[in-house]
Protein backbone atom coordinates (compact mmCIF):
# COMPACT_ATOMS: atom_id res chain seq x y z
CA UNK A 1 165.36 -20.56 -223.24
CA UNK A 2 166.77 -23.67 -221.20
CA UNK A 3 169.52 -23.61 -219.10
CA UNK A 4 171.61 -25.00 -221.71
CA UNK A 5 171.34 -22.12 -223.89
CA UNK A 6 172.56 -19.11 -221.37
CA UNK A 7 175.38 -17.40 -222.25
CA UNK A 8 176.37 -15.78 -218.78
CA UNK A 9 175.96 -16.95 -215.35
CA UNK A 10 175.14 -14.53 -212.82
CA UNK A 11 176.52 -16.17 -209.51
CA UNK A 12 175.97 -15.56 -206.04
CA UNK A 13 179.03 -16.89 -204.14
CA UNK A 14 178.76 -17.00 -199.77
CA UNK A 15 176.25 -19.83 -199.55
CA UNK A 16 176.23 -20.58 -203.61
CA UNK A 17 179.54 -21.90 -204.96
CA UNK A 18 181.66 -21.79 -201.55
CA UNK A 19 181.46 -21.81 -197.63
CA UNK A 20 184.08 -19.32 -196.27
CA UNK A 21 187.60 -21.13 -197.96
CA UNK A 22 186.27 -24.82 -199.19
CA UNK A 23 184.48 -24.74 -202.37
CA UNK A 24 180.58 -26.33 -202.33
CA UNK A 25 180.39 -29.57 -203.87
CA UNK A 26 179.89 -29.53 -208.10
CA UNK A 27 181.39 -26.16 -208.20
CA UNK A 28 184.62 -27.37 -209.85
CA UNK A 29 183.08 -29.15 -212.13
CA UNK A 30 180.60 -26.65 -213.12
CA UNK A 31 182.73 -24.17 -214.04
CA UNK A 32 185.24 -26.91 -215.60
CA UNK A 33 181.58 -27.26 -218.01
CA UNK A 34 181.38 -23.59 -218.28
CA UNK A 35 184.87 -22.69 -219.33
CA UNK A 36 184.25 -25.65 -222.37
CA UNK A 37 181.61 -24.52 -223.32
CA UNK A 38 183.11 -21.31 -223.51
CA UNK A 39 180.09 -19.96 -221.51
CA UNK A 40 181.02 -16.47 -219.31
CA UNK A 41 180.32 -15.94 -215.78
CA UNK A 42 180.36 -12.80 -213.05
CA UNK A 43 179.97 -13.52 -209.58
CA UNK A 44 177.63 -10.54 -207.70
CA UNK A 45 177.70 -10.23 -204.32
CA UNK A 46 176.07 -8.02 -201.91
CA UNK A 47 178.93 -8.14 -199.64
CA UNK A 48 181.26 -4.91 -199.48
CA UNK A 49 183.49 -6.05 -197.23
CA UNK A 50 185.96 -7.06 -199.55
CA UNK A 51 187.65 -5.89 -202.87
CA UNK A 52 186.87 -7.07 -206.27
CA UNK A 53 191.00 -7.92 -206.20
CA UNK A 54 190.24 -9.64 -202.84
CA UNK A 55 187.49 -11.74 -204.65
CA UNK A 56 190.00 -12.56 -207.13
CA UNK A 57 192.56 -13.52 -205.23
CA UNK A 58 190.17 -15.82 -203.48
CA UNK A 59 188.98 -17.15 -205.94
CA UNK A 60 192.16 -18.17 -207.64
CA UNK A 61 193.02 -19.95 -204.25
CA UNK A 62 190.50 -22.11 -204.50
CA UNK A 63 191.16 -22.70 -208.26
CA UNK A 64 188.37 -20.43 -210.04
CA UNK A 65 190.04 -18.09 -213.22
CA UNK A 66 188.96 -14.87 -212.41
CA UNK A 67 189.59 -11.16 -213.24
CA UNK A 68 188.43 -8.20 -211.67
CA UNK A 69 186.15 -8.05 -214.64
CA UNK A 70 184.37 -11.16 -213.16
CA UNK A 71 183.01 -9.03 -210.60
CA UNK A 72 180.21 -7.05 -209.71
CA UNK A 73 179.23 -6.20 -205.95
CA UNK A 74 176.93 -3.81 -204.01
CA UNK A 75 180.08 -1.82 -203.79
CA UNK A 76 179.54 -1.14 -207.74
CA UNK A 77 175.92 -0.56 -207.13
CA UNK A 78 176.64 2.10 -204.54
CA UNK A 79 179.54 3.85 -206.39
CA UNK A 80 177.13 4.20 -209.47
CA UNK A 81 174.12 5.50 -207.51
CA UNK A 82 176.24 8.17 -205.98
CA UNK A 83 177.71 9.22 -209.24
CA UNK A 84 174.55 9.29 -210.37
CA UNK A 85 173.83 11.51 -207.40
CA UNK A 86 176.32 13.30 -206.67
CA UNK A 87 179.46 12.65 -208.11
CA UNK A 88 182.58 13.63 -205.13
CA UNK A 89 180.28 13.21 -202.22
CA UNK A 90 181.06 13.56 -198.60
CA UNK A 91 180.50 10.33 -196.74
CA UNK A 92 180.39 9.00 -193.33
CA UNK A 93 180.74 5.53 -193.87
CA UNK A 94 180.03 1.80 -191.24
CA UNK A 95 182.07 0.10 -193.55
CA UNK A 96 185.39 -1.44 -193.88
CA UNK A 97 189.16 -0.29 -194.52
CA UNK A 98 188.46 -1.79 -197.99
CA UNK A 99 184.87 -0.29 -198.73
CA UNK A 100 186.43 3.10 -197.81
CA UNK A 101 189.73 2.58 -200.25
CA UNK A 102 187.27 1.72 -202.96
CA UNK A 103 185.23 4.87 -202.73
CA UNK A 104 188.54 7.05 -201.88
CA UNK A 105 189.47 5.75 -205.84
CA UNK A 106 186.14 6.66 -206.62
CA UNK A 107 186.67 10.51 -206.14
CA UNK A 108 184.73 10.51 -202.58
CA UNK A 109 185.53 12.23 -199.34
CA UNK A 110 185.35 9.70 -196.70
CA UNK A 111 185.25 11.14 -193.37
CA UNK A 112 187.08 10.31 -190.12
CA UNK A 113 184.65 8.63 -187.81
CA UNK A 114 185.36 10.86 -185.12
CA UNK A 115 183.91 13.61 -187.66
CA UNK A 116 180.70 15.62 -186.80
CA UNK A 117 180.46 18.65 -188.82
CA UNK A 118 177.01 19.38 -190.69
CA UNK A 119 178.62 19.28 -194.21
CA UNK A 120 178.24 15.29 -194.91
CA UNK A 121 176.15 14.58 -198.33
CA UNK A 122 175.18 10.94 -196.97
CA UNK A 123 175.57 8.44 -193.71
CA UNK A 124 176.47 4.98 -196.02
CA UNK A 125 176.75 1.90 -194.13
CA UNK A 126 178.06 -1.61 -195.62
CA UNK A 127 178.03 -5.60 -194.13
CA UNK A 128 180.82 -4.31 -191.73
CA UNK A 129 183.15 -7.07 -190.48
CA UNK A 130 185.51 -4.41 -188.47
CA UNK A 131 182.26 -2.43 -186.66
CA UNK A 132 182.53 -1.04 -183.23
CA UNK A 133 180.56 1.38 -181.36
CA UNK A 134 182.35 4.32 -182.44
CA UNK A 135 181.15 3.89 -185.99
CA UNK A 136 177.32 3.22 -184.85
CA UNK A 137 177.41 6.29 -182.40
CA UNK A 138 178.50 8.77 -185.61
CA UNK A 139 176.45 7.28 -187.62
CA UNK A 140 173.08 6.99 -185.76
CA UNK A 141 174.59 10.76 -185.13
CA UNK A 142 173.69 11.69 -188.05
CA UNK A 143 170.93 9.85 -188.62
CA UNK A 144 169.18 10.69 -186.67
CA UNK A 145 169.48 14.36 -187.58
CA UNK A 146 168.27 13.07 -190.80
CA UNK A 147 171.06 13.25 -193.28
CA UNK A 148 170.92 11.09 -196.23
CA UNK A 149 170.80 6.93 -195.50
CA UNK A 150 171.67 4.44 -197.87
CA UNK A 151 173.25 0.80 -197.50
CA UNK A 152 175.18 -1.38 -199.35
CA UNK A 153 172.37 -4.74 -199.42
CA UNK A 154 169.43 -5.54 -197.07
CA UNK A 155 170.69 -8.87 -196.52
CA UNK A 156 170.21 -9.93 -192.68
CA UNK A 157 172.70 -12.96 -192.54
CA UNK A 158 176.07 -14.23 -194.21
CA UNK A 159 176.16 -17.77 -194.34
CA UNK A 160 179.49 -19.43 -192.82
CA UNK A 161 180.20 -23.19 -192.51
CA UNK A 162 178.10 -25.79 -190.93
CA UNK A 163 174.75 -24.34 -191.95
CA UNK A 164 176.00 -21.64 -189.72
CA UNK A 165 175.31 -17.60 -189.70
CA UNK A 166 177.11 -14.28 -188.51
CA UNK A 167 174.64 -10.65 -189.27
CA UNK A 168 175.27 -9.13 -191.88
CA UNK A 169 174.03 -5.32 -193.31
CA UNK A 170 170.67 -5.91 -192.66
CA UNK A 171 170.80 -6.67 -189.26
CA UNK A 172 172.98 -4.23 -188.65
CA UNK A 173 170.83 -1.84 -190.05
CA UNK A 174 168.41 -3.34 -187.35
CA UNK A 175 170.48 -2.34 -184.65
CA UNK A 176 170.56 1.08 -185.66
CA UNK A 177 167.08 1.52 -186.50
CA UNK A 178 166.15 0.66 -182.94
CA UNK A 179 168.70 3.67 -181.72
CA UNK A 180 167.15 6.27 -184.99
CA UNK A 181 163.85 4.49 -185.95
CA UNK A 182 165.17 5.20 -189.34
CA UNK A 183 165.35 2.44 -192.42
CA UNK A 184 168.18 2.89 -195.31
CA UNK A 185 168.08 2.79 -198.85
CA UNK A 186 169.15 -0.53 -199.70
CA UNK A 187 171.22 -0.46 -203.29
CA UNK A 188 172.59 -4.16 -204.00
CA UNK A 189 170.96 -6.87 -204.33
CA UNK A 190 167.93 -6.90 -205.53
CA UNK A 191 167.70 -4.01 -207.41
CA UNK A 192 168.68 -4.63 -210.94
CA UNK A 193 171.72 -2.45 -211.41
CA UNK A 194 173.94 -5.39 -211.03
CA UNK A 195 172.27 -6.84 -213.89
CA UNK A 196 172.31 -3.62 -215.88
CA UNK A 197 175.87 -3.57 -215.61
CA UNK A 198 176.99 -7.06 -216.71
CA UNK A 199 174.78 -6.83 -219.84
CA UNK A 200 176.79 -3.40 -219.95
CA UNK A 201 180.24 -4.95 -219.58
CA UNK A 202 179.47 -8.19 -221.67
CA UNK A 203 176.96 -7.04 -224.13
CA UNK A 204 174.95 -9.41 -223.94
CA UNK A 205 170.74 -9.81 -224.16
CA UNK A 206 168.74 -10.22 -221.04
CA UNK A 207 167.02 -13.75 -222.18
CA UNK A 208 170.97 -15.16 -222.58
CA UNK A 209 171.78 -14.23 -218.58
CA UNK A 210 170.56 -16.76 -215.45
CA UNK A 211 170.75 -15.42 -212.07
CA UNK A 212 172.14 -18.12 -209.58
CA UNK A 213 171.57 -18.04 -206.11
CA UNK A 214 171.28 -19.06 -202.32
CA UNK A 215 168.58 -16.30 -200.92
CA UNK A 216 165.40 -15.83 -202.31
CA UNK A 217 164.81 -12.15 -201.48
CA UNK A 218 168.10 -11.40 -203.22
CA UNK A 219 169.14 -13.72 -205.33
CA UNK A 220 166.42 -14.90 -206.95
CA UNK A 221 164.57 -11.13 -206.36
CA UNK A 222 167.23 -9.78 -207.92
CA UNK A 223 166.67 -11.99 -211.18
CA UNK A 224 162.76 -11.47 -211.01
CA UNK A 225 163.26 -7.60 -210.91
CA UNK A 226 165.52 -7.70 -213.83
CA UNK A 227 163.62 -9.83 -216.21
CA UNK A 228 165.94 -12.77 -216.26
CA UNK A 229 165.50 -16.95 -215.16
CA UNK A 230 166.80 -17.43 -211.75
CA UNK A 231 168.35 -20.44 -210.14
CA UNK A 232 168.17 -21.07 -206.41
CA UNK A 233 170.36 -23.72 -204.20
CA UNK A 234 170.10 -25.01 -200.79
CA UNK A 235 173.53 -24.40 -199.24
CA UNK A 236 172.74 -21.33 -198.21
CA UNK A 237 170.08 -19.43 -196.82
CA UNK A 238 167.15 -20.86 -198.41
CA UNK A 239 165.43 -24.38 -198.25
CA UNK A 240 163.06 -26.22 -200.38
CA UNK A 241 160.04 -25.62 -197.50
CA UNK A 242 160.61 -21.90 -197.87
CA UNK A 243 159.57 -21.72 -201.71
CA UNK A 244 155.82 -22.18 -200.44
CA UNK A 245 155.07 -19.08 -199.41
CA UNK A 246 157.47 -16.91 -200.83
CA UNK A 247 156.59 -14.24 -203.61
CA UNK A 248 160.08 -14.64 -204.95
CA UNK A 249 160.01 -18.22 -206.87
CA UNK A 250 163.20 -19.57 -208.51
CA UNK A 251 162.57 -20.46 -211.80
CA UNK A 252 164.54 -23.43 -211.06
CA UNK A 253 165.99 -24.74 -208.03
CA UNK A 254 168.37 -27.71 -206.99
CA UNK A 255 170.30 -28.91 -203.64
CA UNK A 256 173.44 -27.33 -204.84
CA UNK A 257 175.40 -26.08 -207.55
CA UNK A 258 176.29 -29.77 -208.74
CA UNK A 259 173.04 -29.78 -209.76
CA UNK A 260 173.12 -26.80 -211.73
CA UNK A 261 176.43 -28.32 -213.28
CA UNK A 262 174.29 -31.55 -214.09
CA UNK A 263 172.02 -29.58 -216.23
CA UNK A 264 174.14 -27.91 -217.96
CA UNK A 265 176.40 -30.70 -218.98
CA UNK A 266 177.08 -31.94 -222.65
């Protein structure tokens, strides 16, 4: 099935359709084509962070129509695999005043990070933009005890402006792997559950759905686990060089989402 013919858009967005607050060239008018077409679209992200309201409201800034609906992160990854697990856990979370309100309305006991009592269920740690030491220091605490370990995404870097970088869960999870030499479960991106979830929430078939994205060990891993066609762009992470060797090949790949938006055009 071409391009053409997909029904929902599985987008990436740091890197993919926007650098922090200016929208990447052709993303207007590819979801101008999209919204004609009457084609849907969910942007995934691996980054927790931030709200699915605070996507929204971003979003809307920079003239995207979005809903809360139209979004599916590692955060909804991680809520699901604990519910799955167990449902009211105790956590110590590295994450953000935002990543802890979302699993507070989740029915989860988020600790104080000053906390050190044995009775935790799991250490959780997220792409943290408000870390300090205190947070590392409770967490490689328990850690390295050997409680429970699991992390929002594995990615290592979040793109900013100017072909620019800042670390992101992954490298963090570096840091405190030299302190516990101890690895996390990684939940987002690219295991499939983000996937599994939009052809939940839209009901639609796996050969309709195109995963669209900037990093090919996500991304476009992400799309290859699931069974779906994969997009990558090059205003990200990834560049055209890096498709040689990597196991994790885009079914198709342009310069940037304007591309995408050309081939999808009446």
């Amino acid at each position: 099935m071409g391009l053409k013919n997909k029904k929902l858009f599985l987008l990436d967005m740091d890197g993919t359709i926007y650098h922090e607050n200016e929208l990447i060239d052709g993303a207007v008018e590819f979801f101008d084509t999209l919204n004609r077409q009457g084609k849907k679209y969910v942007f995934m992200t691996n980054n927790s962070s931030k709200s699915a309201n605070t996507y929204v409201e971003k979003l809307m800034q920079l003239g995207i129509c979005a809903t809360a609906e139209n979004i599916i992160s590692s955060v909804n990854a991680t809520v699901l695999y604990l519910n799955e697990h167990k449902p009211g856990a105790k956590v110590y979370l590295i994450g953000t005043d935002s990543f802890k309100e979302e699993l507070m309305e989740g029915g989860f006991d988020v600790v104080p990070i000053d906390y050190r009592e044995p009775d935790i269920d799991y250490v959780l740690l997220g792409f943290d933009t408000e870390l300090n030491y205190a947070k590392i220091e409770g967490g490689c605490f328990y850690i390295s005890r050997g409680y429970t370990y699991i992390a929002t995404n594995c990615d290592m870097r979040c793109p900013i402006k100017d072909n620019k970088y800042v670390p992101d869960c992954g490298a963090i999870a570096m840091l405190i792997k030299a302190a516990t030499d101890r690895e996390p479960l990684f939940l987002g991106k690219p295991r499939k559950t983000i996937v599994d979830v939009a052809m939940k929430r839209f009901n639609i078939h796996l050969d309709e759905i195109v995963c669209v994205g900037d990093r090919l060990y996500t991304d476009i891993a992400l799309g290859i686990n699931a069974g779906t066609e994969t997009v990558c762009v090059f205003t990200g992470e990834a560049a055209l060089d890096d498709l040689k060797n990597t196991p994790f090949k885009p079914t198709f790949y342009f310069e940037s989402i304007r591309g995408l938006y050309e081939a999808i055009k009446d």
